[in-house]
PDB file of N, CA and C in Angstrom:
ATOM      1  N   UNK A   1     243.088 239.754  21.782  1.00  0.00           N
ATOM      2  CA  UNK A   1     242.238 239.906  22.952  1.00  0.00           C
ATOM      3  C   UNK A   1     242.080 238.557  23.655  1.00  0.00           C
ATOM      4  N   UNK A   2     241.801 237.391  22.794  1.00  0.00           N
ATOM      5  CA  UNK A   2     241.938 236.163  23.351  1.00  0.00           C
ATOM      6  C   UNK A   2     242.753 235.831  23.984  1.00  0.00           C
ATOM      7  N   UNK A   3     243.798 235.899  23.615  1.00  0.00           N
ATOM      8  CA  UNK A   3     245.083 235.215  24.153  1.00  0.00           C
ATOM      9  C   UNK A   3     245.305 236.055  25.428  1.00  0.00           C
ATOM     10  N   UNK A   4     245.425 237.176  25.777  1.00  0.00           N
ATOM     11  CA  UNK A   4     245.494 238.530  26.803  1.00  0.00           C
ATOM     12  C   UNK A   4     244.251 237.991  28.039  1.00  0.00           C
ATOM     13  N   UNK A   5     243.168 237.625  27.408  1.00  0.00           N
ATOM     14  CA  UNK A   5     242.293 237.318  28.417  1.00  0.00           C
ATOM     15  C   UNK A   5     242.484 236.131  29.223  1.00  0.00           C
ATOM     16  N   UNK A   6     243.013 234.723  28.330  1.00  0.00           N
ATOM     17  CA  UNK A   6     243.505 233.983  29.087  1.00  0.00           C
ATOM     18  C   UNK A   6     245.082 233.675  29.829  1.00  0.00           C
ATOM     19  N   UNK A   7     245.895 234.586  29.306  1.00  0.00           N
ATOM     20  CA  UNK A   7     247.015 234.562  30.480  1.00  0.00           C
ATOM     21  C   UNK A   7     246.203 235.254  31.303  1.00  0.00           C
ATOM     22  N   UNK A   8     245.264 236.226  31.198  1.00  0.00           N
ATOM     23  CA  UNK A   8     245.244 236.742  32.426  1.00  0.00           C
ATOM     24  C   UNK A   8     244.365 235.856  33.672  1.00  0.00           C
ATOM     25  N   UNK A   9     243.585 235.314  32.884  1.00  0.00           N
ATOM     26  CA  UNK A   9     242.776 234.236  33.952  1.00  0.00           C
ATOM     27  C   UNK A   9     243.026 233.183  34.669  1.00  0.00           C
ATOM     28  N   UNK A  10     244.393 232.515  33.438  1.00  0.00           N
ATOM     29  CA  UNK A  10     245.519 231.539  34.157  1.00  0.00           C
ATOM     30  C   UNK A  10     246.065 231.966  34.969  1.00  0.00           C
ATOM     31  N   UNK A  11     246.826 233.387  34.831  1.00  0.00           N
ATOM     32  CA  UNK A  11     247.435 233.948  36.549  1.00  0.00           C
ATOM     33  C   UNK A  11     246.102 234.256  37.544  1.00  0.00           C
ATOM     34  N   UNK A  12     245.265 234.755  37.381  1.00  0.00           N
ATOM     35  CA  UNK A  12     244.564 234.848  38.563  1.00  0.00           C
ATOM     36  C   UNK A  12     244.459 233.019  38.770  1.00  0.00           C
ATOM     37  N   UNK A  13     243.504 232.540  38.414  1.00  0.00           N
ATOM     38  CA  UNK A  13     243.322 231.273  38.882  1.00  0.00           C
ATOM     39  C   UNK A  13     244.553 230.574  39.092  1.00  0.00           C
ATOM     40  N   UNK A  14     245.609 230.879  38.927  1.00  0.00           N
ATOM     41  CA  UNK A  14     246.985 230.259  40.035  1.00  0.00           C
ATOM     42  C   UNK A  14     247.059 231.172  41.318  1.00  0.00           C
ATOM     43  N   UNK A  15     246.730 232.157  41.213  1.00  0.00           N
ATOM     44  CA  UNK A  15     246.921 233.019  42.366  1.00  0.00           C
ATOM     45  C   UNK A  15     246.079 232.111  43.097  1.00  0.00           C
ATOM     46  N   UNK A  16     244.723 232.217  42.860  1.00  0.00           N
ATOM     47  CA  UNK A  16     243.768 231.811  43.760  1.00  0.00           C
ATOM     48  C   UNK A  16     243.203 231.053  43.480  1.00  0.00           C
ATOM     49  N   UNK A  17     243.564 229.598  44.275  1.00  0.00           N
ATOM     50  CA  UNK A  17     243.024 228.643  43.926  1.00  0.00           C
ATOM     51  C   UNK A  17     241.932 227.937  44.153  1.00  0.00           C
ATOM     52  N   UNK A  18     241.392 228.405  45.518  1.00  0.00           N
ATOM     53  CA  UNK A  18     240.011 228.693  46.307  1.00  0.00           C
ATOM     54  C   UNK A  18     238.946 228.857  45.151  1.00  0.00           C
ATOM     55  N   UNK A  19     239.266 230.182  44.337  1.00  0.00           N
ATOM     56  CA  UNK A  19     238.647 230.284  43.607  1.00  0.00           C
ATOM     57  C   UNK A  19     238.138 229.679  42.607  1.00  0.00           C
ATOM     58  N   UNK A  20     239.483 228.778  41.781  1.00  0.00           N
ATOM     59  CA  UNK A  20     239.312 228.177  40.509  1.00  0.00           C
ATOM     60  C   UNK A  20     238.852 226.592  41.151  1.00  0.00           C
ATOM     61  N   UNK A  21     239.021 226.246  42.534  1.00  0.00           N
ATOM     62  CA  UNK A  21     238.014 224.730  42.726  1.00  0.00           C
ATOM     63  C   UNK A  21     236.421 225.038  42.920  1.00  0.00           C
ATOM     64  N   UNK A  22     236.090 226.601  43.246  1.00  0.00           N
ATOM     65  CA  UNK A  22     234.705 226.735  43.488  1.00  0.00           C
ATOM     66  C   UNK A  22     233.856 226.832  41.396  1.00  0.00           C
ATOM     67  N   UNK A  23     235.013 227.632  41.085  1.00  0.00           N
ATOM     68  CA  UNK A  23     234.492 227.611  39.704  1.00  0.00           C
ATOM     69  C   UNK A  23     234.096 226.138  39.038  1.00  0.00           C
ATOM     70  N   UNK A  24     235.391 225.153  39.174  1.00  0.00           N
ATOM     71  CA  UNK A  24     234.895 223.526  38.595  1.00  0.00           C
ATOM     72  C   UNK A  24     233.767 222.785  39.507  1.00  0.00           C
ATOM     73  N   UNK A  25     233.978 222.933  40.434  1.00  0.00           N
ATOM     74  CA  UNK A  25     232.477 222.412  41.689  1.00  0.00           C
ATOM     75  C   UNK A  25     231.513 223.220  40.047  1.00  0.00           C
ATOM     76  N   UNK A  26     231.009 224.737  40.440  1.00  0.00           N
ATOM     77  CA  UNK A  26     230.480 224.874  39.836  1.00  0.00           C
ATOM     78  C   UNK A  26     230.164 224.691  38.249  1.00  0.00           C
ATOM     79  N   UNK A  27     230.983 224.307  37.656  1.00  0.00           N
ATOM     80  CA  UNK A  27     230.642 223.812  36.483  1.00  0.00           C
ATOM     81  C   UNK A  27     230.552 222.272  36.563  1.00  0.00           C
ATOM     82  N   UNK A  28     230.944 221.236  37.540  1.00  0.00           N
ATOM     83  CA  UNK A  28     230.676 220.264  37.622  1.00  0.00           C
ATOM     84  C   UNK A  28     229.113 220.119  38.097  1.00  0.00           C
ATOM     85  N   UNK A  29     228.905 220.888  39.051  1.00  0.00           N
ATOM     86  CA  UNK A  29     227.622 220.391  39.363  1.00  0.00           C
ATOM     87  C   UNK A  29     226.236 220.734  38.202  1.00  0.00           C
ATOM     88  N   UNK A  30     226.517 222.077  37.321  1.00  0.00           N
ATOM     89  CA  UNK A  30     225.557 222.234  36.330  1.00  0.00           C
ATOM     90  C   UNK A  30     225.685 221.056  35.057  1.00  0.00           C
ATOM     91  N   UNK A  31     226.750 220.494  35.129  1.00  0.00           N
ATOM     92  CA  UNK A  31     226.946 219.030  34.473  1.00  0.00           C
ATOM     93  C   UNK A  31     225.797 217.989  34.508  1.00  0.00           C
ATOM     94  N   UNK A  32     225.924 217.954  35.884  1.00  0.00           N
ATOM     95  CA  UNK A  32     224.913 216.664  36.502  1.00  0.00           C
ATOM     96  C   UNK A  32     223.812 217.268  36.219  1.00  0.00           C
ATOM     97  N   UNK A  33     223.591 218.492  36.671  1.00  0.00           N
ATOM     98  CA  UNK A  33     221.973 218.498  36.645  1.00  0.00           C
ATOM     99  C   UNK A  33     221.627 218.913  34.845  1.00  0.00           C
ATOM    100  N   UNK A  34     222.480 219.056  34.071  1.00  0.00           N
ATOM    101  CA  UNK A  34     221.784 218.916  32.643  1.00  0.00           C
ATOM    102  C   UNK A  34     221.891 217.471  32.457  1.00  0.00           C
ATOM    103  N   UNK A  35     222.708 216.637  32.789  1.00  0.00           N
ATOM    104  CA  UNK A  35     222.112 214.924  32.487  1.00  0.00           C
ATOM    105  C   UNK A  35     221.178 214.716  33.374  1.00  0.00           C
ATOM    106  N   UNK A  36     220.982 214.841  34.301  1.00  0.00           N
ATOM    107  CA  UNK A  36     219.660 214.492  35.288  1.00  0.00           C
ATOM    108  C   UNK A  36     218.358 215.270  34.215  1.00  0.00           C
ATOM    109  N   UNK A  37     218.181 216.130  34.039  1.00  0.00           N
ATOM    110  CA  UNK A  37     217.682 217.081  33.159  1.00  0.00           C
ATOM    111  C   UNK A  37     217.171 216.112  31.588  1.00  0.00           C
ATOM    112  N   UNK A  38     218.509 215.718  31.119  1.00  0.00           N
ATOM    113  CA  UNK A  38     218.196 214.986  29.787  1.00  0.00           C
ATOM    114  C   UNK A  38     217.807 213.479  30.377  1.00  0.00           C
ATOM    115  N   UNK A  39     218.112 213.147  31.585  1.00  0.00           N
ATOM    116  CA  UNK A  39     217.081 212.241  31.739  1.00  0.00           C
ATOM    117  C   UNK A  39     215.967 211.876  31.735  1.00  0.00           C
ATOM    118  N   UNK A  40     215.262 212.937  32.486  1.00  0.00           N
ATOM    119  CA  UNK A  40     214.036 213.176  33.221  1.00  0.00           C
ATOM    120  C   UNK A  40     213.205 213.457  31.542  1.00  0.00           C
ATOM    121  N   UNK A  41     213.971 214.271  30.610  1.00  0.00           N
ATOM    122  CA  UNK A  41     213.263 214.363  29.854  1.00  0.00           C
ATOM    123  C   UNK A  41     213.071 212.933  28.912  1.00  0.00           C
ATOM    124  N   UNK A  42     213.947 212.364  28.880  1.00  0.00           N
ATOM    125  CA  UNK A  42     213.877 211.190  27.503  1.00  0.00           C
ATOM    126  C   UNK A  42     212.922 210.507  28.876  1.00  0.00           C
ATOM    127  N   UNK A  43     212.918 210.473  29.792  1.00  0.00           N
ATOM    128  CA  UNK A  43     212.033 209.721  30.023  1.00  0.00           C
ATOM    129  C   UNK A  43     210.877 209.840  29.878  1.00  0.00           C
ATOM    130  N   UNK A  44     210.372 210.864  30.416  1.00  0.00           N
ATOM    131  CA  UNK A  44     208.724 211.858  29.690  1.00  0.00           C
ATOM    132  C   UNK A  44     208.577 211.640  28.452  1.00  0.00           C
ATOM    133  N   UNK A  45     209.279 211.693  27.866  1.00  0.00           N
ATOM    134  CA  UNK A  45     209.694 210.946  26.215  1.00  0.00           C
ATOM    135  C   UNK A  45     208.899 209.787  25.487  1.00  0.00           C
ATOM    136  N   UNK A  46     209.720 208.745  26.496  1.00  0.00           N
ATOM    137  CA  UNK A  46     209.396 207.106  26.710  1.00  0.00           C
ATOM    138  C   UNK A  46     208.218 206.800  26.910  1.00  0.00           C
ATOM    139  N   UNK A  47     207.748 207.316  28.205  1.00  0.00           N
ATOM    140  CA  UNK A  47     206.572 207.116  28.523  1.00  0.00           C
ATOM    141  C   UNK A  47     205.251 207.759  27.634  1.00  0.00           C
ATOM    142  N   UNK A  48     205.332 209.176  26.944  1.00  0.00           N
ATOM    143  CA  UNK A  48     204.083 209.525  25.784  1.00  0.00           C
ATOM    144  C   UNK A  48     204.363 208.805  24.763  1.00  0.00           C
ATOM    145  N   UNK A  49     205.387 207.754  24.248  1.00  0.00           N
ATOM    146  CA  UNK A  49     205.386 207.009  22.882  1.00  0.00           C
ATOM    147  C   UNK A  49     204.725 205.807  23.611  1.00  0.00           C
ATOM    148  N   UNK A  50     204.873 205.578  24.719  1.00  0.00           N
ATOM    149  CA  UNK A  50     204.056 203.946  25.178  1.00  0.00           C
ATOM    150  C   UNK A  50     203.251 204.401  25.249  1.00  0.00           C
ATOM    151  N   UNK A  51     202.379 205.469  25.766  1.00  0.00           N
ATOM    152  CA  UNK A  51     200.734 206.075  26.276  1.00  0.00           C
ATOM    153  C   UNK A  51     200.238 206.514  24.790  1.00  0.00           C
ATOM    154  N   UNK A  52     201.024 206.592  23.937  1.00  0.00           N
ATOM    155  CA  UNK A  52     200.228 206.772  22.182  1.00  0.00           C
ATOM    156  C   UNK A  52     199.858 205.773  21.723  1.00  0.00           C
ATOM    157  N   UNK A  53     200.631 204.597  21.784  1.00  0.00           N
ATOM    158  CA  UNK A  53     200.647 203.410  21.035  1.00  0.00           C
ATOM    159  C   UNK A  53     199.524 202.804  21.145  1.00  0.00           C
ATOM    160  N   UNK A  54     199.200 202.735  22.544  1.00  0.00           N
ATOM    161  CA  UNK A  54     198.556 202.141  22.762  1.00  0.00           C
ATOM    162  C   UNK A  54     196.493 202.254  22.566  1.00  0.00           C
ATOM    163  N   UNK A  55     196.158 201.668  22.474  1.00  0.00           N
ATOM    164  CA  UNK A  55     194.796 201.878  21.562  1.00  0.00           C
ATOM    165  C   UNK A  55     193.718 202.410  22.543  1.00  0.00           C
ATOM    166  N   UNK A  56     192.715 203.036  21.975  1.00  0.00           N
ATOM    167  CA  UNK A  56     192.233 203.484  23.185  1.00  0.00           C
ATOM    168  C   UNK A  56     190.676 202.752  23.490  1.00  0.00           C
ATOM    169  N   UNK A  57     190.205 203.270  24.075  1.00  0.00           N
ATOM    170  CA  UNK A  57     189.368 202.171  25.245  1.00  0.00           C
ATOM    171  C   UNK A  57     188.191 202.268  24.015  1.00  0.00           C
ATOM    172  N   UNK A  58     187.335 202.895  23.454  1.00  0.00           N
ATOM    173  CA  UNK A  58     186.124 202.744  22.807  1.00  0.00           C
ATOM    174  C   UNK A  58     186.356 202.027  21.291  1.00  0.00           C
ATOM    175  N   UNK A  59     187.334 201.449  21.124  1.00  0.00           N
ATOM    176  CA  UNK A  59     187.322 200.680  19.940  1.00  0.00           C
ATOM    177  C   UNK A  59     186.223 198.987  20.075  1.00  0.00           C
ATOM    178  N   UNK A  60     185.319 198.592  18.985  1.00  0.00           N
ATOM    179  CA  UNK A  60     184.729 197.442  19.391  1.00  0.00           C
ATOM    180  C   UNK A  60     185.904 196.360  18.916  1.00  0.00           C
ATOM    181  N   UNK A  61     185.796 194.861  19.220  1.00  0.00           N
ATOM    182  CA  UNK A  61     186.684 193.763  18.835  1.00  0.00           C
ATOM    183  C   UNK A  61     186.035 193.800  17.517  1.00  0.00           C
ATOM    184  N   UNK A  62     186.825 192.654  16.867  1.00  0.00           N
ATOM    185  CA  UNK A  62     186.738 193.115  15.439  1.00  0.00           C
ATOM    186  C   UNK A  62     185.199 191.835  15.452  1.00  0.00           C
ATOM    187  N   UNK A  63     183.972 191.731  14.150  1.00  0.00           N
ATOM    188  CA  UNK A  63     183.357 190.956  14.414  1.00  0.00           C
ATOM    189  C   UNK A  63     182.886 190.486  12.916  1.00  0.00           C
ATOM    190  N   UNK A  64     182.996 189.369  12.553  1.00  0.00           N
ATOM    191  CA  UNK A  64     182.737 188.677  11.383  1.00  0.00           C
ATOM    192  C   UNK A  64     181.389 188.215  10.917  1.00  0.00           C
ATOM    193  N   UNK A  65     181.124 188.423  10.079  1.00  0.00           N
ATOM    194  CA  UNK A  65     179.682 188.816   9.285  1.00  0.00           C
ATOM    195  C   UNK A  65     179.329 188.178   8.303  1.00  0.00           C
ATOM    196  N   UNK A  66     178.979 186.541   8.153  1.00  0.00           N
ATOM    197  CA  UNK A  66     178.855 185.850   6.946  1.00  0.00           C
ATOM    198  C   UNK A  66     177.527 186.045   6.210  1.00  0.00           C
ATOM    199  N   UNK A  67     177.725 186.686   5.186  1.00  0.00           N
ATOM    200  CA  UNK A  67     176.194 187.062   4.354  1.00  0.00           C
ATOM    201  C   UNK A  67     175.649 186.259   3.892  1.00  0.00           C
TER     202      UNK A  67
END
């Protein structure tokens, strides 16, 4: 069945080639937008490990106590 399905897709997409540059456009462009995508996310990422780290406002400085 494999093999049958792709001769047959290789002859169409030689027939028509219109077709098979709109198909790579289209798989090129869902390319970009899953790295734009894994960008956007590691960056959201980046930024909640710096906004954790960091300490938050009601802590006192530390203060030394000689008995």
């Amino acid at each position: 069945v494999e093999s049958m399905v792709s001769d047959r897709l290789s002859a169409f997409l030689e027939e028509n080639p219109a077709v098979a540059k709109r198909i790579i456009a289209k798989a090129v462009d869902a390319q970009h937008a899953r790295l734009a995508a894994r960008k956007a996310r590691d960056l959201t990422r980046r930024k909640n490990a710096l906004e954790i780290s960091a300490l938050p406002g009601k802590l006192a400085d530390c203060q030394e106590s000689d008995p």
